[in-house]
PDB file of N, CA and C in Angstrom:
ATOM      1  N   UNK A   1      98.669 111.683 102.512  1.00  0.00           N
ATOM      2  CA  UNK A   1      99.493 110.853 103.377  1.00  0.00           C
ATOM      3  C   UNK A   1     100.798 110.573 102.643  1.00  0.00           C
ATOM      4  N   UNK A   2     101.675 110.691 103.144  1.00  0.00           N
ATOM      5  CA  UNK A   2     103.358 110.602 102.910  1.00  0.00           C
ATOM      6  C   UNK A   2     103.995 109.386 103.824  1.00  0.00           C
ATOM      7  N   UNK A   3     104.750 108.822 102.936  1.00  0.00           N
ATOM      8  CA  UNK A   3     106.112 108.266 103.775  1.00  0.00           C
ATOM      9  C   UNK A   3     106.626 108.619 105.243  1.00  0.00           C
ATOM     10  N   UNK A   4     106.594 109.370 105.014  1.00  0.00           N
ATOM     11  CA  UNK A   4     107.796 110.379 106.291  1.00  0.00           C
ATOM     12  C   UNK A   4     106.335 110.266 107.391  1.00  0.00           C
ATOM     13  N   UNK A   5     104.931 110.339 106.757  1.00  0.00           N
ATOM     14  CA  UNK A   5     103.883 110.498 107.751  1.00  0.00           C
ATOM     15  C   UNK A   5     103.589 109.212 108.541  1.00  0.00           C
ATOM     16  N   UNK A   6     102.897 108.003 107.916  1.00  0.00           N
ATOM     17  CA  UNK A   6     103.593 106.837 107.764  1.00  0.00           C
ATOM     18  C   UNK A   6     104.030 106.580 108.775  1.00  0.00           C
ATOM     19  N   UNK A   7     105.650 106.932 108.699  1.00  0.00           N
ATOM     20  CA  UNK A   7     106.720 106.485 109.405  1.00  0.00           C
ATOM     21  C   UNK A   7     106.283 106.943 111.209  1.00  0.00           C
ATOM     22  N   UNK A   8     106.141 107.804 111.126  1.00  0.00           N
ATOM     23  CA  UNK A   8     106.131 108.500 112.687  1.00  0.00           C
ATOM     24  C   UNK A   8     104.608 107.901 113.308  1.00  0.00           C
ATOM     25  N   UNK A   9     104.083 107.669 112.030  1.00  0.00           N
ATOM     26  CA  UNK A   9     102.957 106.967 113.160  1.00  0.00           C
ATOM     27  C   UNK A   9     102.615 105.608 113.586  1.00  0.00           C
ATOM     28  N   UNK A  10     103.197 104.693 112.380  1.00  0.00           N
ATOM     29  CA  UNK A  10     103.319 103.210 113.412  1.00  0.00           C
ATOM     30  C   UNK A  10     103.677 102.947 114.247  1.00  0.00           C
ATOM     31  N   UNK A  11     104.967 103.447 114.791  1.00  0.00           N
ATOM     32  CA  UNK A  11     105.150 102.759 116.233  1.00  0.00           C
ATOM     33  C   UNK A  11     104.106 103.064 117.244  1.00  0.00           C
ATOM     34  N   UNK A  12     102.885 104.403 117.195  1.00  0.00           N
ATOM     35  CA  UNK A  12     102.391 104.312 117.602  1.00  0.00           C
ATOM     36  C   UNK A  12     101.208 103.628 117.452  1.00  0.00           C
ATOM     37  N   UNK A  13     100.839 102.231 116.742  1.00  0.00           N
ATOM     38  CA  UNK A  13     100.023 101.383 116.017  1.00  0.00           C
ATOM     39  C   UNK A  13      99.759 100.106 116.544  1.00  0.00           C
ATOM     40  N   UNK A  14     100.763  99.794 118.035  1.00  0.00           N
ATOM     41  CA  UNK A  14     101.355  98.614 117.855  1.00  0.00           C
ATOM     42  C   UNK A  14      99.920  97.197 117.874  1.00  0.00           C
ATOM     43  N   UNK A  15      98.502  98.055 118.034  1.00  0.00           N
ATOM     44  CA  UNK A  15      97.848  96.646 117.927  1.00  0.00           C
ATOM     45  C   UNK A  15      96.985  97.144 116.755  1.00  0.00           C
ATOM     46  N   UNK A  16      97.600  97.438 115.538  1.00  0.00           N
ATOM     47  CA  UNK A  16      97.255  97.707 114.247  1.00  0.00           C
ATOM     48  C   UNK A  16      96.678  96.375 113.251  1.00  0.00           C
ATOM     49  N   UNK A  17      95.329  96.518 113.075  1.00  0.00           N
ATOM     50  CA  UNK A  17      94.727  94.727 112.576  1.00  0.00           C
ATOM     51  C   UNK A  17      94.746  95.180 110.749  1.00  0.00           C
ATOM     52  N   UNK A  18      94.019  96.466 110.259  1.00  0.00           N
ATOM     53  CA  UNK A  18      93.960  96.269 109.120  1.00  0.00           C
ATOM     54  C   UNK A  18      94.815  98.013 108.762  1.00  0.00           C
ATOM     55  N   UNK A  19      95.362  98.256 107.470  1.00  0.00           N
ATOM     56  CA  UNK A  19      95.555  98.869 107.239  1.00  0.00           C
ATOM     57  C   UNK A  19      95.512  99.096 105.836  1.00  0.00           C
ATOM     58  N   UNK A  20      94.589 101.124 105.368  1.00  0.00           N
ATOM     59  CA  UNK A  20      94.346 101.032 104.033  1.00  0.00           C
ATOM     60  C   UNK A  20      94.573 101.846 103.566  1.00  0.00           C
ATOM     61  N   UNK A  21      95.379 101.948 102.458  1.00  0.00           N
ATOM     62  CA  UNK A  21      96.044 103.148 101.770  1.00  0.00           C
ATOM     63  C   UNK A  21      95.482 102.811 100.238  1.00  0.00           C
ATOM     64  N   UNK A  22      94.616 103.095 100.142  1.00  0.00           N
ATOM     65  CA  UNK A  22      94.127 102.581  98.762  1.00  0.00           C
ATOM     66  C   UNK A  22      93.972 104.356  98.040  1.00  0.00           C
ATOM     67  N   UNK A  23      94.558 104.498  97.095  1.00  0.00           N
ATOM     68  CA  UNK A  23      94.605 105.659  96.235  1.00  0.00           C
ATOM     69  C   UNK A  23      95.212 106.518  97.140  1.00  0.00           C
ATOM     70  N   UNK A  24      95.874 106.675  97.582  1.00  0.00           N
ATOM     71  CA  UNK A  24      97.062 107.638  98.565  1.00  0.00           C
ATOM     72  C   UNK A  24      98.286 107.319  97.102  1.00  0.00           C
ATOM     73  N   UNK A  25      97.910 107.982  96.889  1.00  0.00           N
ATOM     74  CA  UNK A  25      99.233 108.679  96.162  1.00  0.00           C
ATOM     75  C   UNK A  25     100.593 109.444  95.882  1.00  0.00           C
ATOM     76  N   UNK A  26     100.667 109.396  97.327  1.00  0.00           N
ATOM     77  CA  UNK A  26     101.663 110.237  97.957  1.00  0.00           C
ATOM     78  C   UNK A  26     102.729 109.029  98.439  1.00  0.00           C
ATOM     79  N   UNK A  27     102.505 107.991  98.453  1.00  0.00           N
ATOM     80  CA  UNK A  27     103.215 107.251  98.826  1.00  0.00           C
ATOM     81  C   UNK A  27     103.996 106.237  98.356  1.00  0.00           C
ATOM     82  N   UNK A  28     105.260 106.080  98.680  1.00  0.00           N
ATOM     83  CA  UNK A  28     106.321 105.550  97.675  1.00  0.00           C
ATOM     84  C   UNK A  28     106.373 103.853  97.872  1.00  0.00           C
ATOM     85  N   UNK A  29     106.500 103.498  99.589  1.00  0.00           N
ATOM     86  CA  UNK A  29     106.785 102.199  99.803  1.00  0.00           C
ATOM     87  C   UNK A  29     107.422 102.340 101.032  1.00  0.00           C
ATOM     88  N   UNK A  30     108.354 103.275 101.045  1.00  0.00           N
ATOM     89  CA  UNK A  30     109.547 103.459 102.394  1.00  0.00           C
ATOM     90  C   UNK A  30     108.632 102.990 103.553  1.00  0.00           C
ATOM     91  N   UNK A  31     107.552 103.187 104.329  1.00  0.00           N
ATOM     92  CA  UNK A  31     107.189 103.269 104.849  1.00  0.00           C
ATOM     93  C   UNK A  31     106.587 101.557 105.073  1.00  0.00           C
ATOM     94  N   UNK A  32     106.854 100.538 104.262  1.00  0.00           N
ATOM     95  CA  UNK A  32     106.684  99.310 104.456  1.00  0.00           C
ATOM     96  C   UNK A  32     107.672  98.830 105.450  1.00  0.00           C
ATOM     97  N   UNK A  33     109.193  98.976 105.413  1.00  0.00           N
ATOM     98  CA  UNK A  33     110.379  98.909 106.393  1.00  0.00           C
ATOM     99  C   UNK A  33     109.634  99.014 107.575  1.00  0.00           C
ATOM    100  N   UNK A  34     109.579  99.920 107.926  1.00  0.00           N
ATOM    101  CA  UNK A  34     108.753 100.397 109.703  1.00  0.00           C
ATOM    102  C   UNK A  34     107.560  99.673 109.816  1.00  0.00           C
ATOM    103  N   UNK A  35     106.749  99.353 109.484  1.00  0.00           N
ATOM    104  CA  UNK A  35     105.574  98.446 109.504  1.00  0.00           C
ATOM    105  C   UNK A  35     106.190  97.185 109.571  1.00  0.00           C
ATOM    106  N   UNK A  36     107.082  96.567 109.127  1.00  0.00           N
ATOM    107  CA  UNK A  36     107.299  95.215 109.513  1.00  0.00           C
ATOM    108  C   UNK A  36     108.292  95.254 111.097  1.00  0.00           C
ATOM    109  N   UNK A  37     108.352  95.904 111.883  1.00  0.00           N
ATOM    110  CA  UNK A  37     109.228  96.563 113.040  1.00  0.00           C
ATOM    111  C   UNK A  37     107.712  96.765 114.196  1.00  0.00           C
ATOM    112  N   UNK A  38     107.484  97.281 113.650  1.00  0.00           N
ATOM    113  CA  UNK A  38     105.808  97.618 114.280  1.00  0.00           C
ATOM    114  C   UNK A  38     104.337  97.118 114.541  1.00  0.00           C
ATOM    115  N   UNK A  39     104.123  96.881 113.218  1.00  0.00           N
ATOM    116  CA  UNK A  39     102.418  96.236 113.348  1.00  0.00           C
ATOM    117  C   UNK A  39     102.995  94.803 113.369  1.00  0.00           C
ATOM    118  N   UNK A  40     102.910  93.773 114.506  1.00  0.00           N
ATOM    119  CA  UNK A  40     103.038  92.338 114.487  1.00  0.00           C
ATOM    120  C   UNK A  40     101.248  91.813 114.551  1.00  0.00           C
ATOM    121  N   UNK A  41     100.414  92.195 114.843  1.00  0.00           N
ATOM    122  CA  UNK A  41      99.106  92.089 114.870  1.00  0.00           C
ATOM    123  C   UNK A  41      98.712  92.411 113.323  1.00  0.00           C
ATOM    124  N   UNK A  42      99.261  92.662 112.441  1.00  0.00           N
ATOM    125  CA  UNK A  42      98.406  93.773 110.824  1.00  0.00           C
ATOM    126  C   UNK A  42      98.380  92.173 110.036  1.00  0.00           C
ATOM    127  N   UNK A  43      96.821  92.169 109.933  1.00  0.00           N
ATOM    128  CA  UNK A  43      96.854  91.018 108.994  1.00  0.00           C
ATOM    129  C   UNK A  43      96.087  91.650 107.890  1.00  0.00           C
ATOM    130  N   UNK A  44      95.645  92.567 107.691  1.00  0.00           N
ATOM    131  CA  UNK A  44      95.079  93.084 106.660  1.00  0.00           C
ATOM    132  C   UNK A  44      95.697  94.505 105.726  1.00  0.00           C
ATOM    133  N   UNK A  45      96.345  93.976 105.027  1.00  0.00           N
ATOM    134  CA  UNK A  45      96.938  95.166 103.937  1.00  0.00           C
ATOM    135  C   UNK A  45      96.703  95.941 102.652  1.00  0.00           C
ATOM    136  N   UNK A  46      96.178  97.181 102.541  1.00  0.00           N
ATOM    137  CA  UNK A  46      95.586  97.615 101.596  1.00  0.00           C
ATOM    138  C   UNK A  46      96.125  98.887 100.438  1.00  0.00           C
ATOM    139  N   UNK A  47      96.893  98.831  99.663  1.00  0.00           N
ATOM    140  CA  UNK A  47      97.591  99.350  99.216  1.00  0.00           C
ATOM    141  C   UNK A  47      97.599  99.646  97.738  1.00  0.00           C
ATOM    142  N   UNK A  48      96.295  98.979  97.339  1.00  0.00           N
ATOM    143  CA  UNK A  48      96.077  99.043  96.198  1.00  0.00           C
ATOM    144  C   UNK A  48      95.488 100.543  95.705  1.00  0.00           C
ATOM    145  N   UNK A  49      95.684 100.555  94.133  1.00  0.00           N
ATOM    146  CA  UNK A  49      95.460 101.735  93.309  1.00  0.00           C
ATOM    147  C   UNK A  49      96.058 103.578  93.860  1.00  0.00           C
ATOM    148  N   UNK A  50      97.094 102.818  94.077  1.00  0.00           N
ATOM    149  CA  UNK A  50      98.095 103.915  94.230  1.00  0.00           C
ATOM    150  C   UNK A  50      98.884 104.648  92.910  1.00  0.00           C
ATOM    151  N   UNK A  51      98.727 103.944  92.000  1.00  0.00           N
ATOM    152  CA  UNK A  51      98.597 104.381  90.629  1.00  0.00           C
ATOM    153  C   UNK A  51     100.904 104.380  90.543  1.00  0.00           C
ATOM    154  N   UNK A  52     101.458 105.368  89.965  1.00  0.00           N
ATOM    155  CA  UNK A  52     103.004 105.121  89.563  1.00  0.00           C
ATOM    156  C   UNK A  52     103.756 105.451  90.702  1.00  0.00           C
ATOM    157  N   UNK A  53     102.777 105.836  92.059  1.00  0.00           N
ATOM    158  CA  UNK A  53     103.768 106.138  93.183  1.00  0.00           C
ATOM    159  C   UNK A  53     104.606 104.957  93.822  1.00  0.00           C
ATOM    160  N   UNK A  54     103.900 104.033  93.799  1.00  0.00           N
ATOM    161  CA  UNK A  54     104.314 102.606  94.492  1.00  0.00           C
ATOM    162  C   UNK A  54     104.813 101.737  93.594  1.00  0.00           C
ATOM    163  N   UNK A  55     106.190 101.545  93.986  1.00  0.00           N
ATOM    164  CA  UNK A  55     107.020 100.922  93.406  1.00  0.00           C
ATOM    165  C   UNK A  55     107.550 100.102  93.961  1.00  0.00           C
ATOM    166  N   UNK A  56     107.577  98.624  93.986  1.00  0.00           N
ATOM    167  CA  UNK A  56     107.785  97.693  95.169  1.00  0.00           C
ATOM    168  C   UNK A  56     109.384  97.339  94.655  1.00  0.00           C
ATOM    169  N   UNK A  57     110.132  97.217  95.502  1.00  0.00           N
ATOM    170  CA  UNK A  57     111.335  96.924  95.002  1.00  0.00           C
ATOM    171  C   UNK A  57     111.796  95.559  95.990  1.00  0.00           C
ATOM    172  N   UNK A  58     112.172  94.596  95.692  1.00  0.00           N
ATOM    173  CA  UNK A  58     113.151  93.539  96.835  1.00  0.00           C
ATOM    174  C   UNK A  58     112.870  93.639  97.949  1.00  0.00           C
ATOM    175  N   UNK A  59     113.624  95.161  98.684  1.00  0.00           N
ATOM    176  CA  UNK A  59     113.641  95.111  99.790  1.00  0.00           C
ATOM    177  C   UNK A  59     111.956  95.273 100.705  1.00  0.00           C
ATOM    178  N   UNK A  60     111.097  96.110  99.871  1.00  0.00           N
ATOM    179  CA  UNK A  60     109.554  95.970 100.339  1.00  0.00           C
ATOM    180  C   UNK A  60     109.120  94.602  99.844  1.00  0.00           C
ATOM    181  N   UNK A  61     109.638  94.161  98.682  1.00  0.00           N
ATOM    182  CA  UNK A  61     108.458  92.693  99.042  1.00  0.00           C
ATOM    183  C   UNK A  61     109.266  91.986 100.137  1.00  0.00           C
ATOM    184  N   UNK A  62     110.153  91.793 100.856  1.00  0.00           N
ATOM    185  CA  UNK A  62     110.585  91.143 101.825  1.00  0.00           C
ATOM    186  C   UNK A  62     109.973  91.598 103.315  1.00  0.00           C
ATOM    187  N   UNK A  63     110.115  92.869 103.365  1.00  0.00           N
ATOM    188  CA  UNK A  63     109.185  93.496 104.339  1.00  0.00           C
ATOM    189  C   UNK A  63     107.818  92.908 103.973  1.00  0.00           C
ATOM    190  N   UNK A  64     107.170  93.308 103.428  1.00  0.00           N
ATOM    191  CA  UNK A  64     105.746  92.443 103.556  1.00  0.00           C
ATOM    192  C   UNK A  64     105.938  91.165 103.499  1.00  0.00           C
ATOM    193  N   UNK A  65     106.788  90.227 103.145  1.00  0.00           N
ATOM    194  CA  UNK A  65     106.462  89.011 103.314  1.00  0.00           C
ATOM    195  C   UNK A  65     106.830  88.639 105.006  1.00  0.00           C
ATOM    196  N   UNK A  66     107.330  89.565 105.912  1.00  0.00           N
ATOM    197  CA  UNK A  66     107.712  89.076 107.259  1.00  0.00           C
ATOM    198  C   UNK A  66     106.964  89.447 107.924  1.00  0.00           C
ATOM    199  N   UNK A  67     105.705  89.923 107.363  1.00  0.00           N
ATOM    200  CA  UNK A  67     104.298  90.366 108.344  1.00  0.00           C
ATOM    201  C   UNK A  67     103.439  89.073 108.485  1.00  0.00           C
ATOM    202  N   UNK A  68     103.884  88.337 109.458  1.00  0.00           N
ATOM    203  CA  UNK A  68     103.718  87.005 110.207  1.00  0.00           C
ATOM    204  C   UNK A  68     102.307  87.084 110.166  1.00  0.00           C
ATOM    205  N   UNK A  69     101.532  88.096 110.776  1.00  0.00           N
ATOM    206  CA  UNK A  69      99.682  87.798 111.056  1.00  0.00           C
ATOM    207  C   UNK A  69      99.057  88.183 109.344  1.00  0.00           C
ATOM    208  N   UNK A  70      99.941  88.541 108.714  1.00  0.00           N
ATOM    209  CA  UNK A  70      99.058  88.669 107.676  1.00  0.00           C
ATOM    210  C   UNK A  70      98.549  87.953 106.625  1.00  0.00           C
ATOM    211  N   UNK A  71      97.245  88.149 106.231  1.00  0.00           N
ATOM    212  CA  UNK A  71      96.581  87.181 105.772  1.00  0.00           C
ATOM    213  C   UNK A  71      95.744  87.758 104.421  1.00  0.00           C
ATOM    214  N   UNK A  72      95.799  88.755 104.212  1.00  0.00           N
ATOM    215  CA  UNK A  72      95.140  89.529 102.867  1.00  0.00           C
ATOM    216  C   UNK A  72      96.038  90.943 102.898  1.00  0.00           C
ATOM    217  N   UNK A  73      96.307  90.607 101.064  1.00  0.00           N
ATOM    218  CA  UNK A  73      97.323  91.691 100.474  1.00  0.00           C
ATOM    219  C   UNK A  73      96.725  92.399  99.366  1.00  0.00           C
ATOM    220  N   UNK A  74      96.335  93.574  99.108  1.00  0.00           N
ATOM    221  CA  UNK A  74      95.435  93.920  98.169  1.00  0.00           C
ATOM    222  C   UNK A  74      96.450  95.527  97.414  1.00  0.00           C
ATOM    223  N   UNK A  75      97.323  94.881  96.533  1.00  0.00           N
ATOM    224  CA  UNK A  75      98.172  95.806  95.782  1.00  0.00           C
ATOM    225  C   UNK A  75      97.329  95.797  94.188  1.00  0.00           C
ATOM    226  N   UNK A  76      96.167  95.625  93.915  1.00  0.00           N
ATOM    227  CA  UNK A  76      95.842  95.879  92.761  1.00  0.00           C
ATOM    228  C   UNK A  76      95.711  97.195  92.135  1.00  0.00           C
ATOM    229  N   UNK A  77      96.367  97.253  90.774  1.00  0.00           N
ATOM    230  CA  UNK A  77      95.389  98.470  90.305  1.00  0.00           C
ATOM    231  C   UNK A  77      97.144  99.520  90.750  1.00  0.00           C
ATOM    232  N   UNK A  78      98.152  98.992  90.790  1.00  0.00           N
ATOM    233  CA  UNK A  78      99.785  99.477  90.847  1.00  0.00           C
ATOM    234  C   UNK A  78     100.286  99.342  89.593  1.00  0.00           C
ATOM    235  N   UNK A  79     101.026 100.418  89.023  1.00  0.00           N
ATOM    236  CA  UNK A  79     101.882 100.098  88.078  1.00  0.00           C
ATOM    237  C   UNK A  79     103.183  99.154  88.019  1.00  0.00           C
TER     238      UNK A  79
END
């Protein structure tokens, strides 16, 4: 799973409750932007042990912090 993959498929997500990318390694972050546009229902986020791909910068922790229903964030196990 990729970014670019990601991207094209949330909007089709829109009553998206949990989502888990746990050891997907292919993935950078970009794909947090469009998820806060999209999943308003995603209270469950799973993103942990993605190992040196995921790199949270400013603009993704702001995106995840505007995911209003969400209620569990599980980035452990990230460089």
């Amino acid at each position: 799973m990729t970014d670019s993959m990601l991207s094209e498929l949330i909007p089709h997500l829109s009553c998206l409750h949990c989502l888990s990318l746990e050891f997907c390694t292919y993935i950078r972050g970009d794909f947090l932007i469009d998820l806060t546009h999209a999943a308003n229902t995603l209270n469950e986020l799973r993103i942990g042990r993605c190992g040196i791909s995921l790199h949270l910068n400013p603009e993704w922790a702001r995106a995840i912090g505007s995911l209003e229903q969400l209620q569990e964030l599980d980035i452990k196990g990230n460089n």
